[in-house]
N, C-alpha and C. Protein backbone atom coordinates (compact mmCIF):
# COMPACT_ATOMS: atom_id res chain seq x y z
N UNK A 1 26.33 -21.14 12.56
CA UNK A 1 25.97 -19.73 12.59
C UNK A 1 24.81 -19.55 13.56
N UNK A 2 24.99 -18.74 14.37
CA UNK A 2 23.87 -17.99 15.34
C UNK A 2 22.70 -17.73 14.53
N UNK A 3 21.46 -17.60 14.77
CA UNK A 3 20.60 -17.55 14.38
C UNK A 3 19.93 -16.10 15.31
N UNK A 4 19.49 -15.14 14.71
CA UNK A 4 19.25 -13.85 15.54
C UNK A 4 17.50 -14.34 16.11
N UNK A 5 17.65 -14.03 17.03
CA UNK A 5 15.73 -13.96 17.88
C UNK A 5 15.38 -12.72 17.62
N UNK A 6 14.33 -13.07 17.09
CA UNK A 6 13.11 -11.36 17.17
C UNK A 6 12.36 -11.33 18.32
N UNK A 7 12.23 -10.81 18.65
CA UNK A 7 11.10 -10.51 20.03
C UNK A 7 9.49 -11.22 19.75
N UNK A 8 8.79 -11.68 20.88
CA UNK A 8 7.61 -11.62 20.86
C UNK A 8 6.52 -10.49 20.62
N UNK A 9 7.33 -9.62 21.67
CA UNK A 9 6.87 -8.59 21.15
C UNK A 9 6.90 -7.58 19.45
N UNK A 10 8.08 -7.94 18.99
CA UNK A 10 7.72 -7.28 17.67
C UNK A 10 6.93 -7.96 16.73
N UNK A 11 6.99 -9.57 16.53
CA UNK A 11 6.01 -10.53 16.36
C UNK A 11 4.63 -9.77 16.29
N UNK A 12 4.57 -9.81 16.97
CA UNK A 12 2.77 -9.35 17.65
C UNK A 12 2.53 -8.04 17.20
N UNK A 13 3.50 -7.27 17.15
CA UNK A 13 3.31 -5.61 16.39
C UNK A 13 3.01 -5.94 15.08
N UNK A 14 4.04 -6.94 14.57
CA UNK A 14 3.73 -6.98 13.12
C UNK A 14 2.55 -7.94 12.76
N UNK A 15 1.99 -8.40 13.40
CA UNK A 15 0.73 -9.60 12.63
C UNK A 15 -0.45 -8.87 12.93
N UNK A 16 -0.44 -7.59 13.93
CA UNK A 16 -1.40 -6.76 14.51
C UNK A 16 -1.63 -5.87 12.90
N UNK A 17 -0.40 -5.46 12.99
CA UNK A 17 -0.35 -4.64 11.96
C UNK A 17 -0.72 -5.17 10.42
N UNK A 18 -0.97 -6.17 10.51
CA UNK A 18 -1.05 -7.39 9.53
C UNK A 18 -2.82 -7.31 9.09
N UNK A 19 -3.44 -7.22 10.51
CA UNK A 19 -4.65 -7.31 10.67
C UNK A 19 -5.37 -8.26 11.66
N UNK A 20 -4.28 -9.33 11.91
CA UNK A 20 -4.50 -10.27 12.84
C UNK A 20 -4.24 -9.82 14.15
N UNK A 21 -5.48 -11.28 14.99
CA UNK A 21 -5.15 -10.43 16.48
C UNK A 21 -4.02 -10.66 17.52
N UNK A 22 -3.17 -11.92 16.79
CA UNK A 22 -1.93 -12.46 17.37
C UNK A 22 -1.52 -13.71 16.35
N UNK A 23 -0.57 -13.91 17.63
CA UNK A 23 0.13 -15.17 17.05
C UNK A 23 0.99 -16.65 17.80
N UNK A 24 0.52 -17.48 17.37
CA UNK A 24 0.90 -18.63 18.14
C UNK A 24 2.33 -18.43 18.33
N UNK A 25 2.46 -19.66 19.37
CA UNK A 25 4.14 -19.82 19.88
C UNK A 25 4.99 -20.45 18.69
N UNK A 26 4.36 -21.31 17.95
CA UNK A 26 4.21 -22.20 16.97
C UNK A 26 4.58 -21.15 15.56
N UNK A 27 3.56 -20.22 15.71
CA UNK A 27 3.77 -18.80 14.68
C UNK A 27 4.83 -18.20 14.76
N UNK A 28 5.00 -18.13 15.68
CA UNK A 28 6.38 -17.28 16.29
C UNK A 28 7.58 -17.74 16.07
N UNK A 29 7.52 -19.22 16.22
CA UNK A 29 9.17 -19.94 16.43
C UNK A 29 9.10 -20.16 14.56
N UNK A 30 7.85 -20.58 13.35
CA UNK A 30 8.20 -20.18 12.37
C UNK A 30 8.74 -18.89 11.83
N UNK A 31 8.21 -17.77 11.54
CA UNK A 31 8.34 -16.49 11.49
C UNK A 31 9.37 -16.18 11.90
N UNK A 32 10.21 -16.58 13.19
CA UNK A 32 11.97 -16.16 12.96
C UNK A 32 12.41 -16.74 12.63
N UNK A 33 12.28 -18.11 12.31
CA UNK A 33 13.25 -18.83 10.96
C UNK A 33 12.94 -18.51 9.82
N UNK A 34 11.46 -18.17 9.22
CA UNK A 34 11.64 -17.53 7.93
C UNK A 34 12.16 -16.05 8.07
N UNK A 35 12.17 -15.02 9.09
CA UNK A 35 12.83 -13.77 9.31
C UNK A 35 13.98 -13.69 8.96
N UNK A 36 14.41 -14.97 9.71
CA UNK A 36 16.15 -14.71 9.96
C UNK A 36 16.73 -15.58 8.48
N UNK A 37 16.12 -16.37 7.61
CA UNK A 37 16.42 -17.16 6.19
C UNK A 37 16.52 -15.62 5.25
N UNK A 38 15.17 -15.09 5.34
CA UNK A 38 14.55 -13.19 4.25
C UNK A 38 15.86 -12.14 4.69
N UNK A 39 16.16 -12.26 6.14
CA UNK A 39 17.17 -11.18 6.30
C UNK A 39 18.76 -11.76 5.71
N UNK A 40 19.08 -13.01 5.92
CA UNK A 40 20.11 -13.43 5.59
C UNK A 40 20.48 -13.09 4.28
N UNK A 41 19.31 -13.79 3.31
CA UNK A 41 19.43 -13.76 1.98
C UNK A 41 19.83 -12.48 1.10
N UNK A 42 18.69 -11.17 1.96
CA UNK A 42 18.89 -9.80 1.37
C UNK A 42 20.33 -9.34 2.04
N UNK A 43 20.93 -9.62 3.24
CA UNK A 43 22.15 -9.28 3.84
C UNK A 43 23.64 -10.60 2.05
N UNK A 44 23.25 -11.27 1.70
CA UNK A 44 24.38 -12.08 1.27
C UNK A 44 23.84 -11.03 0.19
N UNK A 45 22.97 -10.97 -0.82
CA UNK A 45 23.07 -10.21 -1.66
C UNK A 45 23.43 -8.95 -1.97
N UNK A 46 22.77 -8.33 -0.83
CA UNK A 46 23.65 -6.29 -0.62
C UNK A 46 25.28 -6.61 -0.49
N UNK A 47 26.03 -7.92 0.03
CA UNK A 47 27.03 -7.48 0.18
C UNK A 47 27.48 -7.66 -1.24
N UNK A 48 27.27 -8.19 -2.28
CA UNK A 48 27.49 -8.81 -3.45
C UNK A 48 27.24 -7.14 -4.25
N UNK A 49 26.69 -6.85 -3.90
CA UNK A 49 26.42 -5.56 -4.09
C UNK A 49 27.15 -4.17 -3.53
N UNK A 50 27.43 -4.48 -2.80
CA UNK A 50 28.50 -3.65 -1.95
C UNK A 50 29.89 -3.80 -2.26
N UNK A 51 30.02 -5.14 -2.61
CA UNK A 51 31.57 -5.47 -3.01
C UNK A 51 31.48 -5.56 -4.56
N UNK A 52 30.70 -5.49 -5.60
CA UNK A 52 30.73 -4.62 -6.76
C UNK A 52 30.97 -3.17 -6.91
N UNK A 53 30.61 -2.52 -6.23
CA UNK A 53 31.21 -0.91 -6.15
C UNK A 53 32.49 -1.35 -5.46
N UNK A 54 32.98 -1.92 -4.96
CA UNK A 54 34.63 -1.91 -4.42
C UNK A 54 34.64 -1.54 -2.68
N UNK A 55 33.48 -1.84 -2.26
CA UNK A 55 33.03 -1.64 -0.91
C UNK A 55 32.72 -3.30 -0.13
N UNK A 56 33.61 -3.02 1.22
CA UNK A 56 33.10 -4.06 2.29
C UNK A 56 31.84 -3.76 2.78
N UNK A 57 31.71 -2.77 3.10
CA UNK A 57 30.61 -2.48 3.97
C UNK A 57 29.44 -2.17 3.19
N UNK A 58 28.48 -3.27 3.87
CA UNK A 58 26.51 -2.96 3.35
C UNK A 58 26.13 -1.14 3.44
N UNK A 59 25.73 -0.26 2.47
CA UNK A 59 25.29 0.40 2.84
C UNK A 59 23.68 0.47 2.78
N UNK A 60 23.27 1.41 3.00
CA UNK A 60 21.37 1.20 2.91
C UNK A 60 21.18 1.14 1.90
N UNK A 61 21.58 1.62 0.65
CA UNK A 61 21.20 1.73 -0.87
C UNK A 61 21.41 0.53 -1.64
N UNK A 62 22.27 -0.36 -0.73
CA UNK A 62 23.24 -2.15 -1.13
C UNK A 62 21.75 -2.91 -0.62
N UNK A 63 21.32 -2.21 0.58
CA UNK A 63 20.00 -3.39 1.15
C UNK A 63 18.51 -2.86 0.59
N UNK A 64 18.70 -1.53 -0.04
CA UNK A 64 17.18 -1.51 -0.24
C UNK A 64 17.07 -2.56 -1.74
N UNK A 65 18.32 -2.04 -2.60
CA UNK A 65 18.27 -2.32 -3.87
C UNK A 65 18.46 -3.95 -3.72
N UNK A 66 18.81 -4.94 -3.07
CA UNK A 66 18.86 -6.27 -2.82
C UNK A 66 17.30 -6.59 -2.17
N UNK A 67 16.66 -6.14 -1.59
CA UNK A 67 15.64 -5.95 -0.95
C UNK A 67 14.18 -5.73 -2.49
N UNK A 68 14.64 -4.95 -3.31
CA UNK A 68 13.60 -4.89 -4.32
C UNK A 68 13.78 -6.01 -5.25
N UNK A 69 15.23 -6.81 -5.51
CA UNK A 69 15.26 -7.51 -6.58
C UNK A 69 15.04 -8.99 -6.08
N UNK A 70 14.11 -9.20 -4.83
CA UNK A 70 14.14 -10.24 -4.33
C UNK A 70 12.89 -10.32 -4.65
N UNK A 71 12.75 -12.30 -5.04
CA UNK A 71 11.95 -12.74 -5.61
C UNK A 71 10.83 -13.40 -4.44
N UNK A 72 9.69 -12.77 -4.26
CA UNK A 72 8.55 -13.13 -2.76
C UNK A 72 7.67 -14.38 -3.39
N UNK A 73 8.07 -15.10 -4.75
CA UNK A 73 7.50 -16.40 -5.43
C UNK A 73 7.44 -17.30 -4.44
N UNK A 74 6.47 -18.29 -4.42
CA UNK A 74 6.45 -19.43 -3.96
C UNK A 74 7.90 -20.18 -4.05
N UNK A 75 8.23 -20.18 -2.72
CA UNK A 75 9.75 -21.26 -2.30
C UNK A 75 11.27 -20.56 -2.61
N UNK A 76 11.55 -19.63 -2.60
CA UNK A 76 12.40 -18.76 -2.61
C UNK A 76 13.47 -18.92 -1.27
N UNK A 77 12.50 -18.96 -0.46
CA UNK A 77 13.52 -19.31 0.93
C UNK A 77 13.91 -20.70 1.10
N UNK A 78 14.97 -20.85 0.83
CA UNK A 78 15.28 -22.97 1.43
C UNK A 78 15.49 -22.87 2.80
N UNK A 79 14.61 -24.18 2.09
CA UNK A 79 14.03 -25.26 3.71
C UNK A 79 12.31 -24.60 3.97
N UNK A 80 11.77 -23.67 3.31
CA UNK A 80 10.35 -22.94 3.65
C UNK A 80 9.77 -23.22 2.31
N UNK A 81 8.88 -24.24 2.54
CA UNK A 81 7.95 -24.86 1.47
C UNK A 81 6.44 -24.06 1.63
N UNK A 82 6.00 -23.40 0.31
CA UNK A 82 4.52 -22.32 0.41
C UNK A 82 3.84 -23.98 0.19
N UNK A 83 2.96 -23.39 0.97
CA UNK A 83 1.27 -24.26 0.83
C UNK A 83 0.85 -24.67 1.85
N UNK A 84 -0.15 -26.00 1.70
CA UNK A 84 -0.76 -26.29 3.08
C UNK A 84 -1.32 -27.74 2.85
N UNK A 85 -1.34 -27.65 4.20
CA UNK A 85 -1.13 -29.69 4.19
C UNK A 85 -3.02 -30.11 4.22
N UNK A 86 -3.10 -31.20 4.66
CA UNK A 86 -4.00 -31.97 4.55
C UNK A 86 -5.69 -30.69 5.49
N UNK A 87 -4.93 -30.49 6.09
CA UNK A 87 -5.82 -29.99 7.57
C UNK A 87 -6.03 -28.23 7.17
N UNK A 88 -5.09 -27.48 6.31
CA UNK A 88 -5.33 -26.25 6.21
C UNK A 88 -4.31 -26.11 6.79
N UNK A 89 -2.84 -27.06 7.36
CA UNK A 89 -1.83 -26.03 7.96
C UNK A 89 -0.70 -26.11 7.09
N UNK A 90 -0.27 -24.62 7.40
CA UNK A 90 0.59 -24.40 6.59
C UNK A 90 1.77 -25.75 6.36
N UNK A 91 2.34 -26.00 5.22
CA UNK A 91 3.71 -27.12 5.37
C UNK A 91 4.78 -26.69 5.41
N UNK A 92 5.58 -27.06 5.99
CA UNK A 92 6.90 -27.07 7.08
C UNK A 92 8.16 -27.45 5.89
């Protein structure tokens, strides 16, 4: 499966918006693999949701409501381990 790229630029809108003043290359190439793991997950669930009403197609009300019942707990995303290693960096 393709894996979707986010922009650098939206990157940087959002960590601005975050409060921070940027973000590493390093930041970046994490952040769309956890992007693209958060969007996947809420996309497999709306459809599960979509195809309970008797519908193929995601509508917005399939992704907000998959979108609220998602759990933001420590380790939710596989393969994205919360915490931090020896040095203060995040673990991989």
């Amino acid at each position: 499966m393709k894996q979707t790229e986010f922009t650098p630029e939206a990157f940087e809108e959002l960590v601005r918006d975050a409060g921070a003043e940027g973000i590493s290359a390093d930041g970046m190439a994490t952040m769309n693999e956890v992007m693209h793991t958060y969007a996947l997950y809420i996309s497999r669930y709306a459809y599960e949701i979509a195809r309970h009403k008797g519908r193929s197609t995601i509508a917005d009300e399939d992704i907000r409501l998959a979108a609220m019942n998602v759990n933001l707990g420590g380790g939710f995303l596989p393969g994205v381990q919360m915490g931090h290693g020896a040095a203060g960096e995040p673990v991989k």
